[in-house]
N, C-alpha and C. Protein backbone atom coordinates (compact mmCIF):
# COMPACT_ATOMS: atom_id res chain seq x y z
N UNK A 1 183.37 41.35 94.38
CA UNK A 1 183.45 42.37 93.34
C UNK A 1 182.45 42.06 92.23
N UNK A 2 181.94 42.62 91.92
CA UNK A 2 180.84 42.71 90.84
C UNK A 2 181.03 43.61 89.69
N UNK A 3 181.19 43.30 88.28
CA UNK A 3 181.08 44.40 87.22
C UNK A 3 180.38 44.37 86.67
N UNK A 4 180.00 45.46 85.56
CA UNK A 4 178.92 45.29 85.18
C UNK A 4 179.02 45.94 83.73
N UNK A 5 178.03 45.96 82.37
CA UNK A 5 178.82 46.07 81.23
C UNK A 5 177.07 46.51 81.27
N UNK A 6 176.78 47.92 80.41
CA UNK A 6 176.07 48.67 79.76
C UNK A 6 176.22 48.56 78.49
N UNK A 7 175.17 48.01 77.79
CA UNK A 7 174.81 48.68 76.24
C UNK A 7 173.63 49.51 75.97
N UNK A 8 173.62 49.70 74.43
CA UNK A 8 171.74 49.77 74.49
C UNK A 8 171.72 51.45 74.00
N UNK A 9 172.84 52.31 74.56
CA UNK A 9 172.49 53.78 73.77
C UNK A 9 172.84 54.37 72.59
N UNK A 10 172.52 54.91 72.70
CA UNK A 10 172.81 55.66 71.10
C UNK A 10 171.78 56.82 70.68
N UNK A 11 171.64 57.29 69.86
CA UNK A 11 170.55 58.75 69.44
C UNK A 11 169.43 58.48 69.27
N UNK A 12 168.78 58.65 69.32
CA UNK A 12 166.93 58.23 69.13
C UNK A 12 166.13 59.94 69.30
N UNK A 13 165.27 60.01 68.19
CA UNK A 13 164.38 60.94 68.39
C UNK A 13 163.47 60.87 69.04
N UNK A 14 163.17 62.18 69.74
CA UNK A 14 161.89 62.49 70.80
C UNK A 14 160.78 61.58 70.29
N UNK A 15 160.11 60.86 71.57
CA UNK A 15 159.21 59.87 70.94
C UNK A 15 159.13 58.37 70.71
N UNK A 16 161.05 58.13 70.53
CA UNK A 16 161.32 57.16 70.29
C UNK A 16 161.63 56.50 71.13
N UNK A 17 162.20 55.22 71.01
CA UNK A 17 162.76 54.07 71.98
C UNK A 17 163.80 53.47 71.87
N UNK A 18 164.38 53.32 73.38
CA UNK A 18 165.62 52.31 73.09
C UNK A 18 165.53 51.12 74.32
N UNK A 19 165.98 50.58 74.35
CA UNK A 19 166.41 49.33 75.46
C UNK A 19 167.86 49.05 75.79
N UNK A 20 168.00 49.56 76.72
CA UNK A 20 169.45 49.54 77.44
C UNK A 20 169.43 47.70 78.40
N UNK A 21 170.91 47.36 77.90
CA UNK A 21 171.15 46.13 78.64
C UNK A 21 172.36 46.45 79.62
N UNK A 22 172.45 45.30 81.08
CA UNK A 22 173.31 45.70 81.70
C UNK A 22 174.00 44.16 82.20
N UNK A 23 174.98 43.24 81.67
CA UNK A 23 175.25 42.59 82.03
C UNK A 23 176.33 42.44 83.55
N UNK A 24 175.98 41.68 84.17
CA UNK A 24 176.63 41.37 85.81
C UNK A 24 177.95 40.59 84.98
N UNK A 25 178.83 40.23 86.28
CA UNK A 25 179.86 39.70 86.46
C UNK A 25 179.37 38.30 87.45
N UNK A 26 178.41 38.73 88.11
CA UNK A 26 177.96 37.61 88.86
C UNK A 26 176.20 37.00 89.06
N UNK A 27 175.88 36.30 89.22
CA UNK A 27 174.56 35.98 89.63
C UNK A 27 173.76 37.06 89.58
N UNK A 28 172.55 37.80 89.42
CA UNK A 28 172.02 38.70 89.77
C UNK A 28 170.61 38.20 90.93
N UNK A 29 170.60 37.27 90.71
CA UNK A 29 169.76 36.63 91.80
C UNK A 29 170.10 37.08 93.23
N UNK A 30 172.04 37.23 93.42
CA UNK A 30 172.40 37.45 94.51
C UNK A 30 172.85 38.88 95.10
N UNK A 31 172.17 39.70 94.17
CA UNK A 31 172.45 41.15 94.12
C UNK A 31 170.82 41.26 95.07
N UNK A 32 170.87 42.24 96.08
CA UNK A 32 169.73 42.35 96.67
C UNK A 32 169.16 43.53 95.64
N UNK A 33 169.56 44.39 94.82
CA UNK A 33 168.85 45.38 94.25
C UNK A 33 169.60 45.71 92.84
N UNK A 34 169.33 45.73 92.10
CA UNK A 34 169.60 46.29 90.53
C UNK A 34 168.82 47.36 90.10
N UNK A 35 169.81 48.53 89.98
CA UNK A 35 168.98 49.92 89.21
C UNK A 35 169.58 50.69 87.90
N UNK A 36 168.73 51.42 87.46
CA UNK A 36 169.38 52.23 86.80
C UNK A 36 169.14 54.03 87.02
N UNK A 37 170.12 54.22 86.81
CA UNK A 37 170.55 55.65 86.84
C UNK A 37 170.71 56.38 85.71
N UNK A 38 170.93 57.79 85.92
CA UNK A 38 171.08 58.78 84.83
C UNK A 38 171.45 60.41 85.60
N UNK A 39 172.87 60.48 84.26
CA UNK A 39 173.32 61.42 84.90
C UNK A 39 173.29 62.77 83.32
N UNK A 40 172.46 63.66 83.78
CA UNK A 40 172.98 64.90 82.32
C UNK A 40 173.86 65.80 82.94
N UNK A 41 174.10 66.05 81.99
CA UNK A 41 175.21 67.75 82.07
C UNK A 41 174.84 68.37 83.18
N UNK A 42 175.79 68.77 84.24
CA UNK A 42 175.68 69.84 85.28
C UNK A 42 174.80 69.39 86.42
N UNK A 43 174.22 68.23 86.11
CA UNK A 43 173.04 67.85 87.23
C UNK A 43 173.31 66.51 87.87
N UNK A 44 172.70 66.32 89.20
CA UNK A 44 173.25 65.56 89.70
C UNK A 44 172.46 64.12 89.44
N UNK A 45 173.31 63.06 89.65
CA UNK A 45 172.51 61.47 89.27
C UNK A 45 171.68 61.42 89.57
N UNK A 46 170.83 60.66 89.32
CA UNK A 46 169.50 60.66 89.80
C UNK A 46 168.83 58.75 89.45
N UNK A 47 168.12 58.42 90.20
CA UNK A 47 167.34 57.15 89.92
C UNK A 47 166.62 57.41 88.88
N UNK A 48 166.67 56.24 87.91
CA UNK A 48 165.26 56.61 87.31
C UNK A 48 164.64 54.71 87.83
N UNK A 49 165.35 53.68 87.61
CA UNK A 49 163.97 52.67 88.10
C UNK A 49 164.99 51.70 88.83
N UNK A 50 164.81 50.73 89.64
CA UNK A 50 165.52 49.72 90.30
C UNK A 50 164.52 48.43 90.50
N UNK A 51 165.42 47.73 90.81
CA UNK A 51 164.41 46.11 91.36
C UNK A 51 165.28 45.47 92.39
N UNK A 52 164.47 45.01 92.99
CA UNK A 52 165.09 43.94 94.29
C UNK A 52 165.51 42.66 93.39
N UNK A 53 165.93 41.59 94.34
CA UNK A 53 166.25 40.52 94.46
C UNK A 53 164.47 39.62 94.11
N UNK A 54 163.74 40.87 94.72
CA UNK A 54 162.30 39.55 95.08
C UNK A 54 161.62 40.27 94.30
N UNK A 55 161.89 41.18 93.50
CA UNK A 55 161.34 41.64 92.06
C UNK A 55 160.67 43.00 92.49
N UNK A 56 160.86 43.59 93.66
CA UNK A 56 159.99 44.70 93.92
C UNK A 56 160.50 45.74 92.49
N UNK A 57 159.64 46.40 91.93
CA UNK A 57 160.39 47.91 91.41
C UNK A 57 159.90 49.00 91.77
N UNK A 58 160.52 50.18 91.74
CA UNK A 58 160.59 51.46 91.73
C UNK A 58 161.00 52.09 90.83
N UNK A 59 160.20 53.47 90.27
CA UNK A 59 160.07 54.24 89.65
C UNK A 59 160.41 55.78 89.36
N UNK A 60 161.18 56.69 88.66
CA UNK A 60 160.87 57.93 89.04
C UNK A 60 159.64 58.08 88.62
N UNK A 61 159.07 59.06 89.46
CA UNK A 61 157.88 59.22 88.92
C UNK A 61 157.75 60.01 87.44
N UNK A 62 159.16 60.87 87.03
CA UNK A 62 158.91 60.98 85.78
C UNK A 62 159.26 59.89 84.25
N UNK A 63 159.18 59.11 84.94
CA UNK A 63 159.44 58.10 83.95
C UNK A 63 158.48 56.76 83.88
N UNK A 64 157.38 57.26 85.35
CA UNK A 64 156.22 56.11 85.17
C UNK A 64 155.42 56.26 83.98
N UNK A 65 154.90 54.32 83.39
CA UNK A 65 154.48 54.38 82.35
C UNK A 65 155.17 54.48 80.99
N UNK A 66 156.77 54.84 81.14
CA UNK A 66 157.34 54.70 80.02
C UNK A 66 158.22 53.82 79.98
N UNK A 67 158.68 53.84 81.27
CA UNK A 67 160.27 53.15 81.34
C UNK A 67 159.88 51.73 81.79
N UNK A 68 160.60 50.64 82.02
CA UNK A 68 160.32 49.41 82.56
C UNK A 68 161.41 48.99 82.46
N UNK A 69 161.63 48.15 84.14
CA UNK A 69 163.08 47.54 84.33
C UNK A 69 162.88 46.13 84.03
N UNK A 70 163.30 45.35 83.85
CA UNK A 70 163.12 43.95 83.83
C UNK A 70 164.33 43.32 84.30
N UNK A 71 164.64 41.33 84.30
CA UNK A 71 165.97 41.40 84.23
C UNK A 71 165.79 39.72 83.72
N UNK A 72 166.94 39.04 83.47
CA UNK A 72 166.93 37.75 83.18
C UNK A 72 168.18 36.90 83.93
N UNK A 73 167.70 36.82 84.87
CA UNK A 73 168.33 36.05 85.81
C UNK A 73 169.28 34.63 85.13
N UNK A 74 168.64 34.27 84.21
CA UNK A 74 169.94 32.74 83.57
C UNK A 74 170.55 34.09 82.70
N UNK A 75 170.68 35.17 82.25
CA UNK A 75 171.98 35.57 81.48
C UNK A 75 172.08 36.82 81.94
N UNK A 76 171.81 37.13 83.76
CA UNK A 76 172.75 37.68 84.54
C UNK A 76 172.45 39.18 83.84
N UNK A 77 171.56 39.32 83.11
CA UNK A 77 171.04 40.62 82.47
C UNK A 77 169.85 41.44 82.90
N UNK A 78 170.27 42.63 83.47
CA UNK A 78 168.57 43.76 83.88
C UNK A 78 168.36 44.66 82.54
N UNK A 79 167.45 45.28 81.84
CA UNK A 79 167.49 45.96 80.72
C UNK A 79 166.49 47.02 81.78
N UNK A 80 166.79 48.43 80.67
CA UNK A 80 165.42 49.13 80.80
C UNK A 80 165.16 49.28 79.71
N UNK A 81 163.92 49.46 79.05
CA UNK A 81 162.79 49.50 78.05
C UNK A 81 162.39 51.10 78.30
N UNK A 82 163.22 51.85 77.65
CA UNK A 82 162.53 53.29 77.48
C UNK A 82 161.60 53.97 76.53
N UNK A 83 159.97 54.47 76.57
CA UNK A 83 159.54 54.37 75.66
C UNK A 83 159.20 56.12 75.84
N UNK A 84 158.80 56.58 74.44
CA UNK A 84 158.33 57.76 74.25
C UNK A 84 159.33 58.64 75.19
N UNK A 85 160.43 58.78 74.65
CA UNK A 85 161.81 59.36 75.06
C UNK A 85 161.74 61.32 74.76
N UNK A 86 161.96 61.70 75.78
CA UNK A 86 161.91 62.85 75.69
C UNK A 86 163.41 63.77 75.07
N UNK A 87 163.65 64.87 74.76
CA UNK A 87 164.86 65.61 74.94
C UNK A 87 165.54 66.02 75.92
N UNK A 88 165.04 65.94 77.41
CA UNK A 88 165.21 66.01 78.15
C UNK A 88 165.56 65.05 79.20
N UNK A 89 165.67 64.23 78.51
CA UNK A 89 165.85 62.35 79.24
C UNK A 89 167.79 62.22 78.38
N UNK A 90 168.40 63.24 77.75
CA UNK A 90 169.54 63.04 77.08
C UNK A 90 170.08 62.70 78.41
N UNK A 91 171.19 62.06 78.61
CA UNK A 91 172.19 61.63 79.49
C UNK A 91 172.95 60.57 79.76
N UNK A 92 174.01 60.37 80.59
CA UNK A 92 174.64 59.10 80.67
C UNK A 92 173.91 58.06 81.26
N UNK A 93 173.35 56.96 81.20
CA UNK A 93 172.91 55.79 82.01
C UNK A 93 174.03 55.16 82.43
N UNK A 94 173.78 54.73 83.40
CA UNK A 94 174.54 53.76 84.39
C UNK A 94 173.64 52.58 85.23
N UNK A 95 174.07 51.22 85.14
CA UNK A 95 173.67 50.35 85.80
C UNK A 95 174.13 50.18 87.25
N UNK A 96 173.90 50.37 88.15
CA UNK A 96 174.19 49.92 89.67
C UNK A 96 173.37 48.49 90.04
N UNK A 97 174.74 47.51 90.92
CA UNK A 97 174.26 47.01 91.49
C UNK A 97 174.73 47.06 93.05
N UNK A 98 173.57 47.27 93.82
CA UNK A 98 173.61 47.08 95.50
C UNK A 98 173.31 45.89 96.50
N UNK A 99 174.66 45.34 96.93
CA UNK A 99 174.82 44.66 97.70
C UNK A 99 174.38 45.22 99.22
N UNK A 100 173.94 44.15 99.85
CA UNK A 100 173.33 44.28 101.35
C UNK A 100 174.42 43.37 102.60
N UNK A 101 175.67 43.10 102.23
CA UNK A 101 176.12 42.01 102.72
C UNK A 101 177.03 42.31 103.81
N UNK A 102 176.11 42.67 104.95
CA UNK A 102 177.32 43.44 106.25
C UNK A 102 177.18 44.79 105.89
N UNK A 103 177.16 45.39 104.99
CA UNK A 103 177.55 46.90 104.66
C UNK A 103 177.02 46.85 103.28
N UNK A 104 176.55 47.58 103.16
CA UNK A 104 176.15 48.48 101.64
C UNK A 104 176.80 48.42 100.86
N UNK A 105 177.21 48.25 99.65
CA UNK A 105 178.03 48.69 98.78
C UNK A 105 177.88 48.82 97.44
N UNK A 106 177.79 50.01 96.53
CA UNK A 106 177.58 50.26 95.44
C UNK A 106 178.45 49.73 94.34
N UNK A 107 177.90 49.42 93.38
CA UNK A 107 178.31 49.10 92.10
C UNK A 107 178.35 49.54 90.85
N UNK A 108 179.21 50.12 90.11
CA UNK A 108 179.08 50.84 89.31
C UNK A 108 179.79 50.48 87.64
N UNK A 109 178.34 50.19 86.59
CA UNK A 109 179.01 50.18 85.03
C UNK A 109 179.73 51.86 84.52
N UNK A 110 179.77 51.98 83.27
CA UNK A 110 180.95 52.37 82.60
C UNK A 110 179.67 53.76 82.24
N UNK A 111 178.36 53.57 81.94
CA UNK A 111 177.91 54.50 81.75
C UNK A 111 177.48 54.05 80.12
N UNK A 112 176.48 54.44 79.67
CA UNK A 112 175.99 54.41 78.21
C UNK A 112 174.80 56.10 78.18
N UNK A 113 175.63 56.62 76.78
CA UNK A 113 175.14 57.83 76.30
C UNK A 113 173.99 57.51 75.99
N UNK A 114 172.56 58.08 76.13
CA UNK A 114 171.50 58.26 75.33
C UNK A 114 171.20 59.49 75.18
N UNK A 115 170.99 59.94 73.76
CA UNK A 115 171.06 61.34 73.20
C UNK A 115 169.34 61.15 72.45
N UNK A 116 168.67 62.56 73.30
CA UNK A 116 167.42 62.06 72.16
C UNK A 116 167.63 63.35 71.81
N UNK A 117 166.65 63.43 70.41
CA UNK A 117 167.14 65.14 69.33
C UNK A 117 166.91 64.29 67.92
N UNK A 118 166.03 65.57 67.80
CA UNK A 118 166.19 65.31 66.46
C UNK A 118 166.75 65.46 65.23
């Protein structure tokens, strides 16, 4: 079992920046993939960036160049670094982590609001 604890949102105007943190319950070394997600009103989740175990990342492509995943393996923490934040980027974030161990299995934090507007 793995949990996982989101901070990092709050209101920020178009333009602006925030850095979302996502602390594990366990190792993240031993998580084969760490991402983050985002869900707005009426629409369905969607990726915006993830990383492997061996550091690969992925991108939406509407968020290349702004966003950046990172993580810190001694305090079990992935952040994303969102920059030049649109109004249209408003939504819930969520941290997932995906296990590979026999079977797939998703992981899911609590969700953190980011509201951009001015």
């Amino acid at each position: 079992q793995v949990q996982l604890v989101e901070s990092g949102g709050g209101l920020v105007q178009p333009g602006g920046s925030l850095r979302l943190s996502c602390t594990a319950s366990v190792s993240i070394a031993t998580i084969n993939r760490m991402g983050w997600y985002r869900q707005a009103p009426g629409r369905q989740r969607e990726l915006v960036a993830s990383m492997t175990s061996g550091g690969r990342t992925n991108y939406a492509d509407s968020v290349k160049g702004r966003f950046t995943i990172s993580r810190d393996n001694a305090n079990n923490t992935v952040y994303l670094q969102m920059n030049s934040l649109k109004p249209e980027e408003t939504a819930v974030y969520y941290c997932n982590a995906r296990t590979l161990s026999g079977r797939l299995i998703d992981y899911w934090g609590q969700g953190t609001q980011v509201t951009v507007s001015s």
